[in-house]
PDB file of N, CA and C in Angstrom:
ATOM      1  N   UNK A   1      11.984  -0.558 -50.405  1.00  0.00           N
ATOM      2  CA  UNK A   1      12.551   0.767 -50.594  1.00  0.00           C
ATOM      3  C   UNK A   1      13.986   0.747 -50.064  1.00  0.00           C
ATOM      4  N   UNK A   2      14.821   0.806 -50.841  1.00  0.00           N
ATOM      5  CA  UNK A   2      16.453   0.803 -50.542  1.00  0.00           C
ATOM      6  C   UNK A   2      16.703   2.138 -49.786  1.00  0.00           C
ATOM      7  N   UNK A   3      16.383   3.072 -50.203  1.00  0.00           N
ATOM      8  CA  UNK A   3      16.932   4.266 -49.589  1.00  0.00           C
ATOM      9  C   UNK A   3      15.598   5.217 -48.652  1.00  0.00           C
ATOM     10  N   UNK A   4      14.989   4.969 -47.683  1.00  0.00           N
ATOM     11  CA  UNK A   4      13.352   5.134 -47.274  1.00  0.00           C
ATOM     12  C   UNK A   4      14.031   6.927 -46.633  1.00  0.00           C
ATOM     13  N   UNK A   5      12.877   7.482 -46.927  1.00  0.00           N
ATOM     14  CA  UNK A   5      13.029   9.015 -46.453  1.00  0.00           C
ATOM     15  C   UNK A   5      13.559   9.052 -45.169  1.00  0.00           C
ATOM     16  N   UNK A   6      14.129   9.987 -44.379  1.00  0.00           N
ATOM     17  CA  UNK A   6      14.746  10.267 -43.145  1.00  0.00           C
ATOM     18  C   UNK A   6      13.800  11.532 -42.767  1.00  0.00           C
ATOM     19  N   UNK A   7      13.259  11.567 -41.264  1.00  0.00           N
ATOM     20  CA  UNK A   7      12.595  12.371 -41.041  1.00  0.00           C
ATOM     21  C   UNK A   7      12.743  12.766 -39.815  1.00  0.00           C
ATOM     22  N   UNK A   8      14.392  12.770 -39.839  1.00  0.00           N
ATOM     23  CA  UNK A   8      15.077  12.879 -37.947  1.00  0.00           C
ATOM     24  C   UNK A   8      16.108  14.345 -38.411  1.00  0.00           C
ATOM     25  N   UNK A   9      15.825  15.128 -38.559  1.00  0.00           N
ATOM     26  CA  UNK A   9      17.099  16.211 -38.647  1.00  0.00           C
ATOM     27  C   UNK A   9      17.785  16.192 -37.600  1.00  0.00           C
ATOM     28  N   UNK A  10      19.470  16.154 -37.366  1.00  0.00           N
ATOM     29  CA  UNK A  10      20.373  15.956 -36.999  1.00  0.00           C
ATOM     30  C   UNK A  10      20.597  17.179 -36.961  1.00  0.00           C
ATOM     31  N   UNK A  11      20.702  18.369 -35.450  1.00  0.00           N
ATOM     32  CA  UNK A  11      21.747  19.309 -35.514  1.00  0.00           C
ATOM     33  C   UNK A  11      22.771  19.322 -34.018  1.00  0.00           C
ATOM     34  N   UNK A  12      23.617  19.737 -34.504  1.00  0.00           N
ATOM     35  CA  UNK A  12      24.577  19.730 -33.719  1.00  0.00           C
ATOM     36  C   UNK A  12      24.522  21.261 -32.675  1.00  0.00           C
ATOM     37  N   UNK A  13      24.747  20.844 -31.439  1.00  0.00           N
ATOM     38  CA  UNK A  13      24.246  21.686 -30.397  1.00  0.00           C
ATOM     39  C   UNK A  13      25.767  22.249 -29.689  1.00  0.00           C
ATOM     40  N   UNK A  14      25.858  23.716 -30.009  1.00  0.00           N
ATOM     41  CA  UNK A  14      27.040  24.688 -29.500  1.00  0.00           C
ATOM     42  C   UNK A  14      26.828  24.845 -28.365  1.00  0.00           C
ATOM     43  N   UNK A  15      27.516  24.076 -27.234  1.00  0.00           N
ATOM     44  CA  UNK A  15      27.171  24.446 -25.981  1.00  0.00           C
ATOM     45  C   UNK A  15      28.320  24.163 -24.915  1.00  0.00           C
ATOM     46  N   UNK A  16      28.207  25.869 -24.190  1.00  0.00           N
ATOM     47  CA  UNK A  16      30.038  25.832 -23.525  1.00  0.00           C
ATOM     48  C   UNK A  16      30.497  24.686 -22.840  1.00  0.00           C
ATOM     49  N   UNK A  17      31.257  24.766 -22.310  1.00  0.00           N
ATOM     50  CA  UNK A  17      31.658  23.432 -21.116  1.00  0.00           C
ATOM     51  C   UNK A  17      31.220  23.584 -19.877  1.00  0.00           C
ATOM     52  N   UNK A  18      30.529  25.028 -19.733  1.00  0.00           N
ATOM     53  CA  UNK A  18      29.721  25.171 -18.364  1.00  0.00           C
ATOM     54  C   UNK A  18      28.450  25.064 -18.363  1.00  0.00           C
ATOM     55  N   UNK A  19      27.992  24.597 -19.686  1.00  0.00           N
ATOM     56  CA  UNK A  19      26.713  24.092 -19.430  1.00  0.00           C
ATOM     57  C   UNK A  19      26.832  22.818 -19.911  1.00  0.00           C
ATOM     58  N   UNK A  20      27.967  22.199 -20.703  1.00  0.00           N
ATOM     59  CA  UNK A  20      27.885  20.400 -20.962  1.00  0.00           C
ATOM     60  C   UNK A  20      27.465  19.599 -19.793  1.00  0.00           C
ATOM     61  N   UNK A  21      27.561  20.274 -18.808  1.00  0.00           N
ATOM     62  CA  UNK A  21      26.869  19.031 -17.315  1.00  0.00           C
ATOM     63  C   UNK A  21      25.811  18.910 -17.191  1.00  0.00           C
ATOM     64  N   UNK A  22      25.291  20.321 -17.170  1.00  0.00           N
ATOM     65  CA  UNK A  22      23.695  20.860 -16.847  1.00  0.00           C
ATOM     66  C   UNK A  22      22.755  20.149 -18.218  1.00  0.00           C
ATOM     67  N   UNK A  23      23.388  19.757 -19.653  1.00  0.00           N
ATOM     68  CA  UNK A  23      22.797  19.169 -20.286  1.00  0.00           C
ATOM     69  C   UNK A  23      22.715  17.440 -20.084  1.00  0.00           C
ATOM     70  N   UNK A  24      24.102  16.966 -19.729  1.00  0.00           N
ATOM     71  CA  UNK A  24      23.552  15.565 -19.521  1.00  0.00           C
ATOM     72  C   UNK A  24      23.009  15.121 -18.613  1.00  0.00           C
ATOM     73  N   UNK A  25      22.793  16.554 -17.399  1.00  0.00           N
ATOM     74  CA  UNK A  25      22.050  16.343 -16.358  1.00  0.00           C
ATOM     75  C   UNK A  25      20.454  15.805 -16.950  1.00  0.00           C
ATOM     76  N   UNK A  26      20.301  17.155 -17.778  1.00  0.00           N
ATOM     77  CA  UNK A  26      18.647  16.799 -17.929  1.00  0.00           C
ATOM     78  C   UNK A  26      18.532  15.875 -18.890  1.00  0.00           C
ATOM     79  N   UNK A  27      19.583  15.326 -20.051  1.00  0.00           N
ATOM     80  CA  UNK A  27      19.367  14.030 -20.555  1.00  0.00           C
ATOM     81  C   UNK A  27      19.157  12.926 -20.196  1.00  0.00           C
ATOM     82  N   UNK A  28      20.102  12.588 -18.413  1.00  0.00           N
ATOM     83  CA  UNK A  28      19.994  11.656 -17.934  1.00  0.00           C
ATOM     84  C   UNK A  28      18.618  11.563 -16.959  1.00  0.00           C
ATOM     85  N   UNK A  29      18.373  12.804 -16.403  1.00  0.00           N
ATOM     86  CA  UNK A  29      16.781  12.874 -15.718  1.00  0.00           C
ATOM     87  C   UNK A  29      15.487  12.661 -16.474  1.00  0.00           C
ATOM     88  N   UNK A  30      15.916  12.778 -17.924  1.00  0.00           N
ATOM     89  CA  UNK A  30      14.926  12.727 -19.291  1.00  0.00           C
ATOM     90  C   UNK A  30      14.312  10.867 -19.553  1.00  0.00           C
ATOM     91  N   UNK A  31      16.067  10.721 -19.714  1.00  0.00           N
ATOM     92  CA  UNK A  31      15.561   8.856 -19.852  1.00  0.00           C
ATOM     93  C   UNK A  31      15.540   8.497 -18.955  1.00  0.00           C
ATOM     94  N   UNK A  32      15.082   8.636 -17.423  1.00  0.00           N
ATOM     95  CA  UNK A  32      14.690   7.982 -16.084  1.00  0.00           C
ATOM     96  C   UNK A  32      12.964   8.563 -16.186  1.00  0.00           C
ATOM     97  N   UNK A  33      12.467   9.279 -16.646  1.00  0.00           N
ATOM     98  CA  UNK A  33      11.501   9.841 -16.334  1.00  0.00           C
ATOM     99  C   UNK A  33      10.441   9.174 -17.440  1.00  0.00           C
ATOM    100  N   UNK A  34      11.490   8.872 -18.756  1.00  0.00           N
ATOM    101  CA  UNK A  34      10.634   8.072 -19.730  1.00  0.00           C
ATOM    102  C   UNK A  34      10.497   6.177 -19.553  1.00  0.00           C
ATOM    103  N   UNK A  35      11.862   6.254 -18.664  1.00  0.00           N
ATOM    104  CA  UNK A  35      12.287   4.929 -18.661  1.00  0.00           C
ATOM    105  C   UNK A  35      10.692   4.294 -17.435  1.00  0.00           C
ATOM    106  N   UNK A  36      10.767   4.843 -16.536  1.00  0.00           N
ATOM    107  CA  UNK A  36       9.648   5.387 -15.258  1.00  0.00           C
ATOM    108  C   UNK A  36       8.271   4.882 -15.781  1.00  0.00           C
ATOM    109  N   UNK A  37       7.997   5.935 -16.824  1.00  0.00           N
ATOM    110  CA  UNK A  37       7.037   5.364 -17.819  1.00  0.00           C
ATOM    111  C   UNK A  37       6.507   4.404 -18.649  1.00  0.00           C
ATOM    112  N   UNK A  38       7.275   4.165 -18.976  1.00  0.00           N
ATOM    113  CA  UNK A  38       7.364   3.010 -20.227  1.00  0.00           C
ATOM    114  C   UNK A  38       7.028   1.669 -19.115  1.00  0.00           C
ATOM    115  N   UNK A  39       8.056   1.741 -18.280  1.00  0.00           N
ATOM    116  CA  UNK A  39       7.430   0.861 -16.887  1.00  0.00           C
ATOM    117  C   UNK A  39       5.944   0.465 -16.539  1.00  0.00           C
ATOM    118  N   UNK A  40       5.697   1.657 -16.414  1.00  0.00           N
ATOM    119  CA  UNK A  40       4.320   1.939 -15.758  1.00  0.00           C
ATOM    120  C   UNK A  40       3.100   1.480 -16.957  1.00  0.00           C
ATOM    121  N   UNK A  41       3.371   2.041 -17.663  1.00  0.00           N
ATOM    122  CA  UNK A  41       2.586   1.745 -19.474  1.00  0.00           C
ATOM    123  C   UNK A  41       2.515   0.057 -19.327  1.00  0.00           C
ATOM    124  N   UNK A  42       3.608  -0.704 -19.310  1.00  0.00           N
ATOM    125  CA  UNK A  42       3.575  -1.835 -19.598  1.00  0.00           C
ATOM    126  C   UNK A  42       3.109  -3.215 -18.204  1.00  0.00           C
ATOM    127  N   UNK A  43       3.180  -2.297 -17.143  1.00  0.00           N
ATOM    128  CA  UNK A  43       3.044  -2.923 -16.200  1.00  0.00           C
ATOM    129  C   UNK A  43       1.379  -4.185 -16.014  1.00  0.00           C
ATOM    130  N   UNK A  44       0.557  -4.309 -16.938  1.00  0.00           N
ATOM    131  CA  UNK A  44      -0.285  -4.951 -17.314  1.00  0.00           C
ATOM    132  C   UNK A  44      -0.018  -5.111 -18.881  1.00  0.00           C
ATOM    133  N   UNK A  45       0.733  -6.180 -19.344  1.00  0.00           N
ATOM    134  CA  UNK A  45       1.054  -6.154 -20.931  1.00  0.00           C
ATOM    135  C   UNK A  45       0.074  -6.863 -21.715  1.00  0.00           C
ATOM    136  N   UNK A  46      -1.027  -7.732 -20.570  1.00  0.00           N
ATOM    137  CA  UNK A  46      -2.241  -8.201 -21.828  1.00  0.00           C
ATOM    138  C   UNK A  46      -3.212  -7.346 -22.548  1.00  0.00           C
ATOM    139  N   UNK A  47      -2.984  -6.126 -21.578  1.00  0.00           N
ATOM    140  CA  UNK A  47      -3.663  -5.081 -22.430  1.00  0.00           C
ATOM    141  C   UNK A  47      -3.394  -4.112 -23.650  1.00  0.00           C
ATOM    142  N   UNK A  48      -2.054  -4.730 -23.590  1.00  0.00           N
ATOM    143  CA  UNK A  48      -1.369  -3.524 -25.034  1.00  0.00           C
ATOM    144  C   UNK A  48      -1.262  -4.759 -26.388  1.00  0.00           C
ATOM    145  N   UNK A  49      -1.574  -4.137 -27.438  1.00  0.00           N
ATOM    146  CA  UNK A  49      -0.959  -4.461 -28.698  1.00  0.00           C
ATOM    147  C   UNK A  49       0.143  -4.026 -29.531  1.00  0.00           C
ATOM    148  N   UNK A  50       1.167  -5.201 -29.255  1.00  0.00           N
ATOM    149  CA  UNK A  50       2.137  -4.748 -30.222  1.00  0.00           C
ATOM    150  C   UNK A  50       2.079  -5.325 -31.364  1.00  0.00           C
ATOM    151  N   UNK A  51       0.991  -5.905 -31.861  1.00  0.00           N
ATOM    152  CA  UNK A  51       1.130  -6.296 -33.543  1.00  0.00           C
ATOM    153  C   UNK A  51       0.236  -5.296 -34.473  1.00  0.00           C
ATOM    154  N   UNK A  52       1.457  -5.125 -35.171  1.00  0.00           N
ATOM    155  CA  UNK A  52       0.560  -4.094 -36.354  1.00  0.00           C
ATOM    156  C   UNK A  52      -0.912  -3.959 -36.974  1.00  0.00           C
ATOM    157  N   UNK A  53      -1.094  -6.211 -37.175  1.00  0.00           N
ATOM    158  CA  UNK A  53      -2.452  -6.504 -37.737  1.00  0.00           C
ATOM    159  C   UNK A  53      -3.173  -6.520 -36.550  1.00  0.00           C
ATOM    160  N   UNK A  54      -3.197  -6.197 -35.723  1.00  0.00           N
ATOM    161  CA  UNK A  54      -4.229  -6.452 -34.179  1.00  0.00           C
ATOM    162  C   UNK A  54      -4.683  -4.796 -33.916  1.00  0.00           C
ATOM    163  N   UNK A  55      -3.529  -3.653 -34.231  1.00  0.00           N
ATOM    164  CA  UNK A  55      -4.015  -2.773 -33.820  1.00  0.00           C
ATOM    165  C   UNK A  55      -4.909  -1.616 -34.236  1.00  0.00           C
TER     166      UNK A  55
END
């Protein structure tokens, strides 16, 4: 498939300059909290499957 559906809508977020901090605040507390996770998830990796035909 050359051109495969997109199923991410893209909008663009109006937001003053007194709250541009307070947002990359919680963006950056967002990917520590997932990053945290993903950690934790993998921290025994013989138990996960990452192959498509296995799972």
């Amino acid at each position: 498939m050359e051109n495969p559906p997109r199923r991410t809508v893209i909008i663009k977020l109006d937001v003053s300059s007194d709250d541009a901090e307070a947002l990359h605040q919680t963006k950056d507390q967002f990917l520590a909290c997932a990053n945290r996770t993903s950690d934790w998830a993998w921290r025994r990796d013989e138990y996960c499957i990452t192959s498509k035909n296995k799972a």
